[in-house]
Protein backbone atom coordinates (compact mmCIF):
# COMPACT_ATOMS: atom_id res chain seq x y z
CA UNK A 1 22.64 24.13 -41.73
CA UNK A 2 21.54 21.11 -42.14
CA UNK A 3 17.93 19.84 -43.11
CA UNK A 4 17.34 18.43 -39.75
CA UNK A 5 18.40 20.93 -38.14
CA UNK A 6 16.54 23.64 -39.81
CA UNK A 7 13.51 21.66 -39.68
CA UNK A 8 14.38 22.11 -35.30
CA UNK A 9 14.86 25.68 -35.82
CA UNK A 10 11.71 26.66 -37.78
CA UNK A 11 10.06 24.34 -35.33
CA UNK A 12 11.44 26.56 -32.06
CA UNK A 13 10.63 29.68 -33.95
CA UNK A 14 6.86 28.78 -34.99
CA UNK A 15 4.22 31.09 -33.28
CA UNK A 16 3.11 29.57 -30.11
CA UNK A 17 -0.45 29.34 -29.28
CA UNK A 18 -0.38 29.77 -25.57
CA UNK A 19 2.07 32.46 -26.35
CA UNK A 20 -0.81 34.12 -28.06
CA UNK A 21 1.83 34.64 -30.77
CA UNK A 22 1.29 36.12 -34.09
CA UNK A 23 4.46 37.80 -35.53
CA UNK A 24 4.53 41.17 -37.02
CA UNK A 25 6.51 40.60 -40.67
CA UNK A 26 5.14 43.64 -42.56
CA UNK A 27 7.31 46.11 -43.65
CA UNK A 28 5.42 48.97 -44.55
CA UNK A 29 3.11 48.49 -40.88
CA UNK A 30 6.28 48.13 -39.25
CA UNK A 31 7.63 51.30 -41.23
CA UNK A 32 4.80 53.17 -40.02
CA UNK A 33 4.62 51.74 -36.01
CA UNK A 34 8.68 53.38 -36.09
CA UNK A 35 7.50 56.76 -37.41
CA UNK A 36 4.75 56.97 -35.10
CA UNK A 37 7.20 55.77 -32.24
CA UNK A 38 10.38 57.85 -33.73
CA UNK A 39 12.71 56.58 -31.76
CA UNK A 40 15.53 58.85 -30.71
CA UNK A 41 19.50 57.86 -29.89
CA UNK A 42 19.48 57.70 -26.29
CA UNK A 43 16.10 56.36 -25.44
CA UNK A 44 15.04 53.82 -22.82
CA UNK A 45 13.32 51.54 -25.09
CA UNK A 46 11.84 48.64 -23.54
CA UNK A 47 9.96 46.35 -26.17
CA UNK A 48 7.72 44.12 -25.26
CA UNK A 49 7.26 40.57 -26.70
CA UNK A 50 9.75 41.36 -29.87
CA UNK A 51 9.30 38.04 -31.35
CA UNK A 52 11.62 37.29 -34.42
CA UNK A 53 12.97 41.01 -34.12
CA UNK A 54 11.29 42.29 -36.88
CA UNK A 55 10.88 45.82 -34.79
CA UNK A 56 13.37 45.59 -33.03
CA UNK A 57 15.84 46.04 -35.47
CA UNK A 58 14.04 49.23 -36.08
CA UNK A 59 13.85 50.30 -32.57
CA UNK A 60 17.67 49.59 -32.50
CA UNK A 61 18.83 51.52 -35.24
CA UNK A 62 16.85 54.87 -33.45
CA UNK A 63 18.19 54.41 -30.50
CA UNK A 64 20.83 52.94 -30.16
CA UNK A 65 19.91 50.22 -28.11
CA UNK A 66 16.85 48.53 -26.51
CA UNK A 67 15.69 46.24 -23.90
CA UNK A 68 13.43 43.32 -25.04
CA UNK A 69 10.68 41.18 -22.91
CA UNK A 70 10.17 37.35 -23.90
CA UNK A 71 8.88 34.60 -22.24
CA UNK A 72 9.38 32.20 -25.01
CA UNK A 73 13.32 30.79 -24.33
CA UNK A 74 13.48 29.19 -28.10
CA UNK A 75 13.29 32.83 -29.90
CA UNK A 76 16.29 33.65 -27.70
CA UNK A 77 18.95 32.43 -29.60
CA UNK A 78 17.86 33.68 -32.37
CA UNK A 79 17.67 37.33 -30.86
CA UNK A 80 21.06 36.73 -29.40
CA UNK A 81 22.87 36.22 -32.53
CA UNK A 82 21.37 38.90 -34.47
CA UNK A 83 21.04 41.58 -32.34
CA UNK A 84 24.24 40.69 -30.04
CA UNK A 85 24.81 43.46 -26.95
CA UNK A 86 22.37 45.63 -28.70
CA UNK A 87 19.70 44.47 -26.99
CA UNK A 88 19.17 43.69 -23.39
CA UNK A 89 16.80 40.28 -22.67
CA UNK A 90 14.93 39.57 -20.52
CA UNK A 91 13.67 35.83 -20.24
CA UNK A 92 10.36 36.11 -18.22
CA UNK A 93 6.43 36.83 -18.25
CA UNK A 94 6.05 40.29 -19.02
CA UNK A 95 3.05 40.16 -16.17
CA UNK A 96 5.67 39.50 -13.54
CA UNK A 97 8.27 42.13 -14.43
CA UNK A 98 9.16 44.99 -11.82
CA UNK A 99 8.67 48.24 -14.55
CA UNK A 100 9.75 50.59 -11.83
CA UNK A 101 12.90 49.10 -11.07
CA UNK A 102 13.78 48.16 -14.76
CA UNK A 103 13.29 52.01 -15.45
CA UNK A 104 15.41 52.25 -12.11
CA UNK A 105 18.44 50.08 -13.88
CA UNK A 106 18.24 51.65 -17.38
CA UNK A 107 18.78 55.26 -15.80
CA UNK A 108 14.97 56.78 -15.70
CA UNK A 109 12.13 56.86 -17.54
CA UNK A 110 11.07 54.52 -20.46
CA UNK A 111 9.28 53.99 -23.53
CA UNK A 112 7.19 51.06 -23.97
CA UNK A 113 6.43 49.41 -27.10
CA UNK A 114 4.93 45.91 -28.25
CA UNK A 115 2.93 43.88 -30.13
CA UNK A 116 1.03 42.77 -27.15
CA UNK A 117 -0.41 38.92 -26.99
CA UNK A 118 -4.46 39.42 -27.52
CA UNK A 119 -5.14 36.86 -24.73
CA UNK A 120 -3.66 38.99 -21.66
CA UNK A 121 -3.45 42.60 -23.11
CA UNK A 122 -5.98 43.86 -20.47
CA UNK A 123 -3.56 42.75 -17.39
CA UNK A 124 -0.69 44.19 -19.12
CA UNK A 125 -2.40 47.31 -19.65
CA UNK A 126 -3.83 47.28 -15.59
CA UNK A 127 -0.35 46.28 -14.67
CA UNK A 128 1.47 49.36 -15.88
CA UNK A 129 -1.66 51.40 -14.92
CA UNK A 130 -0.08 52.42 -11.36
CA UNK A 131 3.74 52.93 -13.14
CA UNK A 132 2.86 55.66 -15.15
CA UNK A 133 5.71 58.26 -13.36
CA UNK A 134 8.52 55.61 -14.81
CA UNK A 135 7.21 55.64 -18.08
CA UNK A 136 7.70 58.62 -21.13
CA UNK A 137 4.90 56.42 -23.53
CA UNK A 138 3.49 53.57 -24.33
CA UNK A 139 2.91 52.50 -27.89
CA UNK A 140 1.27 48.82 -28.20
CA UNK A 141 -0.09 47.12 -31.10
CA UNK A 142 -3.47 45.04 -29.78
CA UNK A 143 -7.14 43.90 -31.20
CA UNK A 144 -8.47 46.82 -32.87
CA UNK A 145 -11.68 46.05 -30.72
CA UNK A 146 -9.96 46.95 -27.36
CA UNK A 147 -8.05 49.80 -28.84
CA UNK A 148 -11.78 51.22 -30.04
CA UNK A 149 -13.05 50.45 -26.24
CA UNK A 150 -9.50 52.71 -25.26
CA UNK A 151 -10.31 55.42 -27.01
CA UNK A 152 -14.24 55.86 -26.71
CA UNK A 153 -16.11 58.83 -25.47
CA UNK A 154 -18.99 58.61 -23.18
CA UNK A 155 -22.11 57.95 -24.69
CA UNK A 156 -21.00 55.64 -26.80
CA UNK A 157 -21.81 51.59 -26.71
CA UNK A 158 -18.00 50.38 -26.61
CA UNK A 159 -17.47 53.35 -23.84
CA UNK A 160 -16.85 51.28 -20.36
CA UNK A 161 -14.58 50.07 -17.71
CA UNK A 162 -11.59 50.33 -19.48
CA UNK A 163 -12.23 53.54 -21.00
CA UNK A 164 -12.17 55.14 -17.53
CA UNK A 165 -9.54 53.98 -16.02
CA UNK A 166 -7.25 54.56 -18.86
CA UNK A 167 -8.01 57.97 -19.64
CA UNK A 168 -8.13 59.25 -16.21
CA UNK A 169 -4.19 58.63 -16.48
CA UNK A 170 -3.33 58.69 -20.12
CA UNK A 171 -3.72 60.85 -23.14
CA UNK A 172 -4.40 57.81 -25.88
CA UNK A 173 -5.27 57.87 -29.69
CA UNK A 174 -5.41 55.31 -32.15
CA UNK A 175 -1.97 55.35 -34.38
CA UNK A 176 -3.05 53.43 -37.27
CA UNK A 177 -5.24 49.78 -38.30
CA UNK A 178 -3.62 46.70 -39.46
CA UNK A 179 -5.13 43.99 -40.83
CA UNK A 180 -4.77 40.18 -40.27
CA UNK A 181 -2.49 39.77 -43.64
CA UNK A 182 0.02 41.56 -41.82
CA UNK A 183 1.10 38.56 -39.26
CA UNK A 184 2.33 34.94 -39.46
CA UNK A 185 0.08 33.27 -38.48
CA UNK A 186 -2.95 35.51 -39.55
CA UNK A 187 -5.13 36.12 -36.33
CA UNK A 188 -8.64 35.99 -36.59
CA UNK A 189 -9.24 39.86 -35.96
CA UNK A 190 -8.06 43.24 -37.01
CA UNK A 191 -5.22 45.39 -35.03
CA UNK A 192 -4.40 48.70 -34.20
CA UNK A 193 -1.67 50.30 -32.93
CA UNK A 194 -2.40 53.01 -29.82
CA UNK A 195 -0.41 55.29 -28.64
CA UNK A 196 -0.88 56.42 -24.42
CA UNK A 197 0.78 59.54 -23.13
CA UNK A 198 0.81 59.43 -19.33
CA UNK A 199 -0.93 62.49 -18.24
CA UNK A 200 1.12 65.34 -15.55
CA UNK A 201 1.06 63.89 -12.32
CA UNK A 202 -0.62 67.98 -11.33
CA UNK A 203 -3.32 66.83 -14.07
CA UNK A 204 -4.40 63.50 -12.55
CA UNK A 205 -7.11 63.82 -10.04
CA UNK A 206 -7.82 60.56 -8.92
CA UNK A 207 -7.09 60.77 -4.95
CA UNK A 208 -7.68 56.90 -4.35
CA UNK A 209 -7.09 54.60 -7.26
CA UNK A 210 -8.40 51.55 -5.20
CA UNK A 211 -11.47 52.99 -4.64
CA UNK A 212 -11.88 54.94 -8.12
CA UNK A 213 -10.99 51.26 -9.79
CA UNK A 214 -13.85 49.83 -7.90
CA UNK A 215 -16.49 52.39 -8.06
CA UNK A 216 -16.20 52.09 -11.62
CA UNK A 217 -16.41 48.22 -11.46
CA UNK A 218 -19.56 48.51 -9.54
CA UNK A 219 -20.83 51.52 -12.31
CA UNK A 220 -20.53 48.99 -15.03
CA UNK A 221 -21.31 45.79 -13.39
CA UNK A 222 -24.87 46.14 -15.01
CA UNK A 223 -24.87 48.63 -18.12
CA UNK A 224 -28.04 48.92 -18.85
CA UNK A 225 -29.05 49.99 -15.23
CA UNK A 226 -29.44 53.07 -14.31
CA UNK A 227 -26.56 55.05 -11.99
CA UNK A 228 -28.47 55.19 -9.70
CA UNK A 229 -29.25 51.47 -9.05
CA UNK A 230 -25.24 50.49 -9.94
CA UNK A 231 -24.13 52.78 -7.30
CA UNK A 232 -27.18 52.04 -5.21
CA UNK A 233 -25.02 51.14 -1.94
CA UNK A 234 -23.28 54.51 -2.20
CA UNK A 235 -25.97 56.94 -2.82
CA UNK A 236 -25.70 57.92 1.11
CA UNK A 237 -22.28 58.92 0.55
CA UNK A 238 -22.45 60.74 -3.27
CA UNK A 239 -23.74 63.85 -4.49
CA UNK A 240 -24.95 63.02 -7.73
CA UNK A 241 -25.95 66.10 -8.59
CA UNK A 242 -22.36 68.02 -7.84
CA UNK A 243 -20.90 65.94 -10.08
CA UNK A 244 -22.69 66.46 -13.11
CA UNK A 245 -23.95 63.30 -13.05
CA UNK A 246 -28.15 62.39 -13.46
CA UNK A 247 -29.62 59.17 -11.58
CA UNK A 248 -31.39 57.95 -14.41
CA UNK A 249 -28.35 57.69 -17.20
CA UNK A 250 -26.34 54.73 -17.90
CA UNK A 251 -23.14 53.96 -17.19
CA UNK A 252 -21.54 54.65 -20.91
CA UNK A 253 -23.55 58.59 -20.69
CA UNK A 254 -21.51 59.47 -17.87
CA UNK A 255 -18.00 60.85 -18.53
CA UNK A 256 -14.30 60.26 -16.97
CA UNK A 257 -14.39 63.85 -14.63
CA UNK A 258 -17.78 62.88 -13.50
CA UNK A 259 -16.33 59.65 -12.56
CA UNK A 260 -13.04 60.75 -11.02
CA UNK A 261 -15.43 63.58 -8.96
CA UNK A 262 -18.01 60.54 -7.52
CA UNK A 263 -14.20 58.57 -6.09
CA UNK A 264 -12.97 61.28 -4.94
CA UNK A 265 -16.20 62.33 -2.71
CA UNK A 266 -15.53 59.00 -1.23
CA UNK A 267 -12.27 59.98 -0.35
CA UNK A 268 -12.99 63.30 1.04
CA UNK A 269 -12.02 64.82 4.52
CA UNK A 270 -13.54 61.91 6.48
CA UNK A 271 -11.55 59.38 4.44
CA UNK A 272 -13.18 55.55 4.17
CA UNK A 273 -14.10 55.36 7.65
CA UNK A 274 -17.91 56.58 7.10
CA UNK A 275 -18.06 54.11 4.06
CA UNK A 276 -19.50 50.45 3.33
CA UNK A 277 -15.99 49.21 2.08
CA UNK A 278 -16.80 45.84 1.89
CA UNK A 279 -19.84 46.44 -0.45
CA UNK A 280 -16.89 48.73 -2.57
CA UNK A 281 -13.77 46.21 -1.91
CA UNK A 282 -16.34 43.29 -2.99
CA UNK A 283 -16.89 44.34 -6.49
CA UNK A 284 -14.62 42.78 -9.03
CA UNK A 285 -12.29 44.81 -10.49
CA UNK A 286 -11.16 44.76 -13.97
């Protein structure tokens, strides 16, 4: 190759910043994300934003084969040429892909897996939220400060919006922390790597997910209000008490069950009709 033209190709393959790209090139974190993931021949990998490869090789060599998500067209060829019909790509946003028909295509269920760009991790995550029944497992790496906001319990400070939602429909724990030294470019902020086990569908008891997603919006709209002036506008419907829950805590004191219980009363035998759903549809979701 010529000077030029390896000057091109290291320019193509540079991180991107509205990629939100920082490449995974550690060996021993990347040694670690496979055992956690332990791929298996046979699998319905589906890897999301694989970069240069440098997982993807490992993903490969588990199972077989993989699919692989990237927007950014000037990684392809690179991709193409070392991974050849081993891997499936597919050129687009990862926020406009069809999951359930991609799981569909490949035969069934899949297994997610990515080192997901920090700028749009929460829509990804949202995204797949309502998938869950065409996915086996999701294993992303993301900023360790959203994977600690994942995994928190109630009554603790990074315990909020996203904490609900995602564990009223996954099992999640935190795999393992990576630091900055581990990517090219070095972001700004640690990682982690979490792993999210959809729960049964006879263990999920959200009845309404619309109206669970935005009764939890409107909970945490104001955090250090009490309950019972978040959910003012629905006290007429709720029974606080049945659920466990006490007007005067926060938002972060009450848990996931006691959340799931307050959506589903407004979902009960008499459906939406007797509710203010504009005052419920109005609050911003996550």
């Amino acid at each position: 190759m010529s000077r030029s033209s390896a000057t091109t190709a290291d320019h193509r393959n540079s991180a991107k910043k509205r990629f939100g790209q920082n490449f995974l090139h550690d060996r021993h974190v990347i040694g670690r994300i496979l055992d956690a993931l332990g791929p298996r021949l046979g699998d319905r990998i589906v890897e999301i934003g694989p970069g240069r490869g440098a997982l993807t090789e490992g993903l490969i060599s588990g199972a077989g084969s993989c699919t692989a998500i990237e927007i950014d067209r000037d990684l392809m060829p690179g991709l193409r040429a070392r991974f050849g019909e081993r891997v499936l790509l597919i050129e687009q946003d990862v926020l406009t892909v069809d999951f359930a028909s991609l799981a569909r295509s490949l035969g069934g269920p899949i297994r997610l897996v990515g080192n997901l760009p920090y700028n749009i991790s929460s829509p990804i995550l949202f995204l797949l939220l309502p998938l869950a029944e065409c996915i086996v497992d999701q294993t992303f790496m993301l900023q360790k400060e959203v994977v600690l906001r994942m995994v928190a319990g109630h009554g603790s400070k990074r315990f909020g919006r996203l904490s609900v939602m995602l564990q009223a429909r996954y099992e999640l724990s935190t795999l393992l922390e990576v630091p900055p030294t581990a990517f090219s470019p070095a972001p700004a902020v640690d990682s982690a790597v979490v792993g999210m086990w959809p729960l049964p569908a006879e263990s999920v008891r959200v009845r309404d997910w619309a109206v669970f997603e935005a009764l939890v919006a409107a909970a945490f709209s104001t955090r250090r209000k009490m309950i019972r002036n978040t959910l003012g506008h629905l006290l007429p419907h709720l029974d606080l008490e049945a659920a466990g829950v006490v007007p005067t805590e926060r938002p972060e004191e009450i848990a996931v069950s006691a959340y799931i219980d307050l959506a589903n009363q407004l979902t009960g035998q008499d459906g939406l009709r007797s509710i203010p759903i504009p005052a419920i549809r109005g609050v911003q979701a996550i």
